[in-house]
Structures are given as structure tokens and as C-alpha cells.
C-alpha atoms as a PDB file:
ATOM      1  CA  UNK A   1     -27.743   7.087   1.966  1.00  0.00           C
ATOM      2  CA  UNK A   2     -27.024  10.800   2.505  1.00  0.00           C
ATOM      3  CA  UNK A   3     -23.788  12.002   4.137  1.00  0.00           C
ATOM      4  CA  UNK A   4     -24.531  13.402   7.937  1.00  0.00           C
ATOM      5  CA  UNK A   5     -22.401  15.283  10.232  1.00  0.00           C
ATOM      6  CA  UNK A   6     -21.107  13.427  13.266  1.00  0.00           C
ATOM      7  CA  UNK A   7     -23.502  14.154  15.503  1.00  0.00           C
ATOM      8  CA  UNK A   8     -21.617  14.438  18.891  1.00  0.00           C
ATOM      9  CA  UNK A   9     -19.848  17.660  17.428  1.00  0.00           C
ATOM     10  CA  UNK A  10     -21.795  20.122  15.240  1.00  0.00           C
ATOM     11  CA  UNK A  11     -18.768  21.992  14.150  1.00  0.00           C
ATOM     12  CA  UNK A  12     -16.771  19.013  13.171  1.00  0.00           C
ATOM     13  CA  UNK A  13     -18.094  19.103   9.639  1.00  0.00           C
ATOM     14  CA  UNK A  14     -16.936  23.134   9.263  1.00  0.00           C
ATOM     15  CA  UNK A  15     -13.338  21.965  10.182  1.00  0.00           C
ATOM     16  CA  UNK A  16     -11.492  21.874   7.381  1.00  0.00           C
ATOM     17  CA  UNK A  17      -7.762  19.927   7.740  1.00  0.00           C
ATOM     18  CA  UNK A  18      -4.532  21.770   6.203  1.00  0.00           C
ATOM     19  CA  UNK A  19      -3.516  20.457   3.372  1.00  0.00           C
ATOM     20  CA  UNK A  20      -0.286  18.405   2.669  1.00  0.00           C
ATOM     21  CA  UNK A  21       3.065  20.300   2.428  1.00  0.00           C
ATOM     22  CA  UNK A  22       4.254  20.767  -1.246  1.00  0.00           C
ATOM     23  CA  UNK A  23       7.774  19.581  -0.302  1.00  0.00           C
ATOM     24  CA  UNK A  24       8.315  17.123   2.327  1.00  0.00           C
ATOM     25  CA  UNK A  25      12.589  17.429   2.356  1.00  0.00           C
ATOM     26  CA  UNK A  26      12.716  13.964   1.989  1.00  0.00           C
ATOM     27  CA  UNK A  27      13.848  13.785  -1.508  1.00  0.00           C
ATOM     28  CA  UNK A  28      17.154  15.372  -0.206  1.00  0.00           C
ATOM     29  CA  UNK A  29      17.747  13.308   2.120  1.00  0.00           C
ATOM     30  CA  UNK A  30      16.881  10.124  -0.303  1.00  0.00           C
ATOM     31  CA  UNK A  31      19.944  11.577  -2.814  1.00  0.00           C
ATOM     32  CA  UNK A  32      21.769  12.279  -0.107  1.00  0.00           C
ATOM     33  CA  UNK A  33      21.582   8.973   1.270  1.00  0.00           C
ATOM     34  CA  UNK A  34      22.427   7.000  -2.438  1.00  0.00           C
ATOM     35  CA  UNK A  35      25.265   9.224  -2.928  1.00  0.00           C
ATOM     36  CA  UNK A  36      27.365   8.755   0.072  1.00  0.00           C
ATOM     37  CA  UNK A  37      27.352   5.140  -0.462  1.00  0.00           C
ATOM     38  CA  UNK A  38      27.454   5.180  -4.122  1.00  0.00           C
ATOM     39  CA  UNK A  39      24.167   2.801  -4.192  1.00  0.00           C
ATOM     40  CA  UNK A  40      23.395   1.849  -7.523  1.00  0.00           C
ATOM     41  CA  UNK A  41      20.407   2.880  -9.596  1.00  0.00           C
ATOM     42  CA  UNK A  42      18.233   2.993 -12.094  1.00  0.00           C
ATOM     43  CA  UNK A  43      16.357   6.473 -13.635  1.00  0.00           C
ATOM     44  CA  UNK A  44      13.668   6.221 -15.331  1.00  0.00           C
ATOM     45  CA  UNK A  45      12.935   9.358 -17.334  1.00  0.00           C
ATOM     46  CA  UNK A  46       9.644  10.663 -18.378  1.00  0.00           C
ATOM     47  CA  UNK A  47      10.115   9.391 -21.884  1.00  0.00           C
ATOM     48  CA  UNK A  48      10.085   5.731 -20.455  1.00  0.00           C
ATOM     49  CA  UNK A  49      14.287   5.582 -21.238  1.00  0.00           C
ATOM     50  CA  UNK A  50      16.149   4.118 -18.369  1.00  0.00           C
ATOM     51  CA  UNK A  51      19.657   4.597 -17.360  1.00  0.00           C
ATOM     52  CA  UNK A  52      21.710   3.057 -14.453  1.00  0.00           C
ATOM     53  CA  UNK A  53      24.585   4.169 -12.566  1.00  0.00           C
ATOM     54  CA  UNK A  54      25.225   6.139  -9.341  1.00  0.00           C
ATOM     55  CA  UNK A  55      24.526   9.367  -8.119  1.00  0.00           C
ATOM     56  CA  UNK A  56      27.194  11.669  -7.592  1.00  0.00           C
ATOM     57  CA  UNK A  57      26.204  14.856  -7.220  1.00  0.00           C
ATOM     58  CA  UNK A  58      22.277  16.756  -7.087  1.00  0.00           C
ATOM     59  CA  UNK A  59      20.981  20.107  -6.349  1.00  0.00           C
ATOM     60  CA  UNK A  60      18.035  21.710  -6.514  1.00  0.00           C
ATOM     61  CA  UNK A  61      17.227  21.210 -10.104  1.00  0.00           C
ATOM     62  CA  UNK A  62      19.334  18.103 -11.428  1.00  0.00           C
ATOM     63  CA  UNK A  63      20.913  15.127 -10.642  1.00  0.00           C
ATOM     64  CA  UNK A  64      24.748  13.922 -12.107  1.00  0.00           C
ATOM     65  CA  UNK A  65      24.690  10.322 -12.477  1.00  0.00           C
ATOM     66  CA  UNK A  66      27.784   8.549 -12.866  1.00  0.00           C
ATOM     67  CA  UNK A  67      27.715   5.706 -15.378  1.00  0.00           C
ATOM     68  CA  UNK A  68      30.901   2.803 -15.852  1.00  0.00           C
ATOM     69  CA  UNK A  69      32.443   2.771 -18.937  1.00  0.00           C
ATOM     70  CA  UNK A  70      29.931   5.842 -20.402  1.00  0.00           C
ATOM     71  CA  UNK A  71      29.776   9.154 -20.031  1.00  0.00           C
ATOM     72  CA  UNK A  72      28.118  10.809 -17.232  1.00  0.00           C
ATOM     73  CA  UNK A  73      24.450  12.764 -17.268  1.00  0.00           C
ATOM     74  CA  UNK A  74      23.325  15.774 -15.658  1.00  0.00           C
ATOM     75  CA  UNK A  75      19.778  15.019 -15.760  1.00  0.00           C
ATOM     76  CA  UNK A  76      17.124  17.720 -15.213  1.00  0.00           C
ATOM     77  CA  UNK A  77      14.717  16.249 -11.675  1.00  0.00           C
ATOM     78  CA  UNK A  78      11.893  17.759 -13.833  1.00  0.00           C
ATOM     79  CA  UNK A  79      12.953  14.826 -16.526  1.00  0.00           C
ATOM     80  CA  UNK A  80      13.108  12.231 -14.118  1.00  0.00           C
ATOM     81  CA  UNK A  81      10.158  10.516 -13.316  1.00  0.00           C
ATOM     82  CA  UNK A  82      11.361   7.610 -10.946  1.00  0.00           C
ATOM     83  CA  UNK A  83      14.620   7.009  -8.961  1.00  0.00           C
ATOM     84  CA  UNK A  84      15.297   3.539  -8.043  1.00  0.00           C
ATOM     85  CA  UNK A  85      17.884   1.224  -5.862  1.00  0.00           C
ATOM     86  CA  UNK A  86      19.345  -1.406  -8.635  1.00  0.00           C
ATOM     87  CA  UNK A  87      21.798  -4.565  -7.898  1.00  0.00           C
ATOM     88  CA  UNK A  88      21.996  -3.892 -11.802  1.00  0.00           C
ATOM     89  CA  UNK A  89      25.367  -1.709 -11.618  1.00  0.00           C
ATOM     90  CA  UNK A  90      28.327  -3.181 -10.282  1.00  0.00           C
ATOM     91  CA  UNK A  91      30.638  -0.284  -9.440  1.00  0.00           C
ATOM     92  CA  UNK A  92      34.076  -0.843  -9.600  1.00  0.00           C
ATOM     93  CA  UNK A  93      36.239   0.473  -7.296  1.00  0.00           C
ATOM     94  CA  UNK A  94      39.150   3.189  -8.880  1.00  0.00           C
ATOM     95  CA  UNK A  95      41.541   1.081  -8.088  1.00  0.00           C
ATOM     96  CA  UNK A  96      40.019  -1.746  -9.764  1.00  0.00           C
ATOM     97  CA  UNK A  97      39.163   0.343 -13.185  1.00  0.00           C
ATOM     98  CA  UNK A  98      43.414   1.286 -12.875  1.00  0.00           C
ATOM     99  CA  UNK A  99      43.802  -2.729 -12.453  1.00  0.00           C
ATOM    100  CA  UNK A 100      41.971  -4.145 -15.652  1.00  0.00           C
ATOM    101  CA  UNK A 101      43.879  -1.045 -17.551  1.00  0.00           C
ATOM    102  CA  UNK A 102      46.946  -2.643 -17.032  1.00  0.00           C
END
């Protein structure tokens, strides 16, 4: 079956629609979001490694993510390939960590 133009409006088929932005702004606002209340995660990088923590700190180009009891990673965004809420990281509070020093 060949494709037709609608026919009620012979120009419809020359309409073309715009294209879908590059950068929507919601990323920002998803980091944004996970850092203020220290939601835990899990990043999965574009070698297939996976790392959990929280995110502490982004900008334009990377993301620091805060692990317990290891160091913490500034990770590169064009390294990351997924960003994910986990119930996998329990973060202790400061207070707590200071508490099990003890």
C-alpha cells in the first residue's frame, strides 16, 4: 500500500516538525534532586562496572559520588552511562560514623 498525503490538507505533508531539543535541563534537575537528599545510587559506567553511593556534588562535566567506607569518585558524565535510585547504600549519618569509632 503506498503512503498518501492526508487529503483534507495538501500542505500537511511539506510540514516538517522541529526536531527534539539536544538538552532538555532535566538532567540537572535529576542530580540536583539526589543530592539534596543524599538518595542513594547506583552508576553504571560505560564499561558495565557499577558503583554505589551518593551524589554530592556535579557540574557540567562530572559527577562526585560519595562512597561509605571508600574513597570518593569524580566520575566523568561522558563515562557514565546510567544513574540509578538504589535502597543498596545505607548512609550513615556523621554522627553515627563518629559513634561506631568509639
Amino acid at each position: 500500500m503506498p503512503f498518501r498525503a492526508p487529503q483534507g490538507n495538501p500542505n500537511a505533508a511539506k510540514r516538517s516538525r522541529t526536531p527534539p531539543p539536544e538538552d532538555t535541563f532535566e538532567e540537572a534537575a535529576f542530580l540536583k534532586a539526589l543530592g539534596e537528599k543524599q538518595k542513594p545510587v547506583s552508576v553504571k559506567l560505560m564499561d558495565g562496572q557499577i558503583v554505589h553511593g551518593w551524589i554530592e556534588y556535579y557540574d557540567k562535566n562530572m559527577v562526585r559520588l560519595t562512597r561509605e567506607g571508600r574513597p570518593n569518585l569524580f566520575i566523568y558524565k561522558s563515562q557514565i552511562k546510567t544513574i540509578t535510585e538504589s535502597a543498596a547504600v545505607a548512609r550513615r549519618t556523621s554522627r553515627e560514623a563518629k559513634e561506631q569509632e568509639r
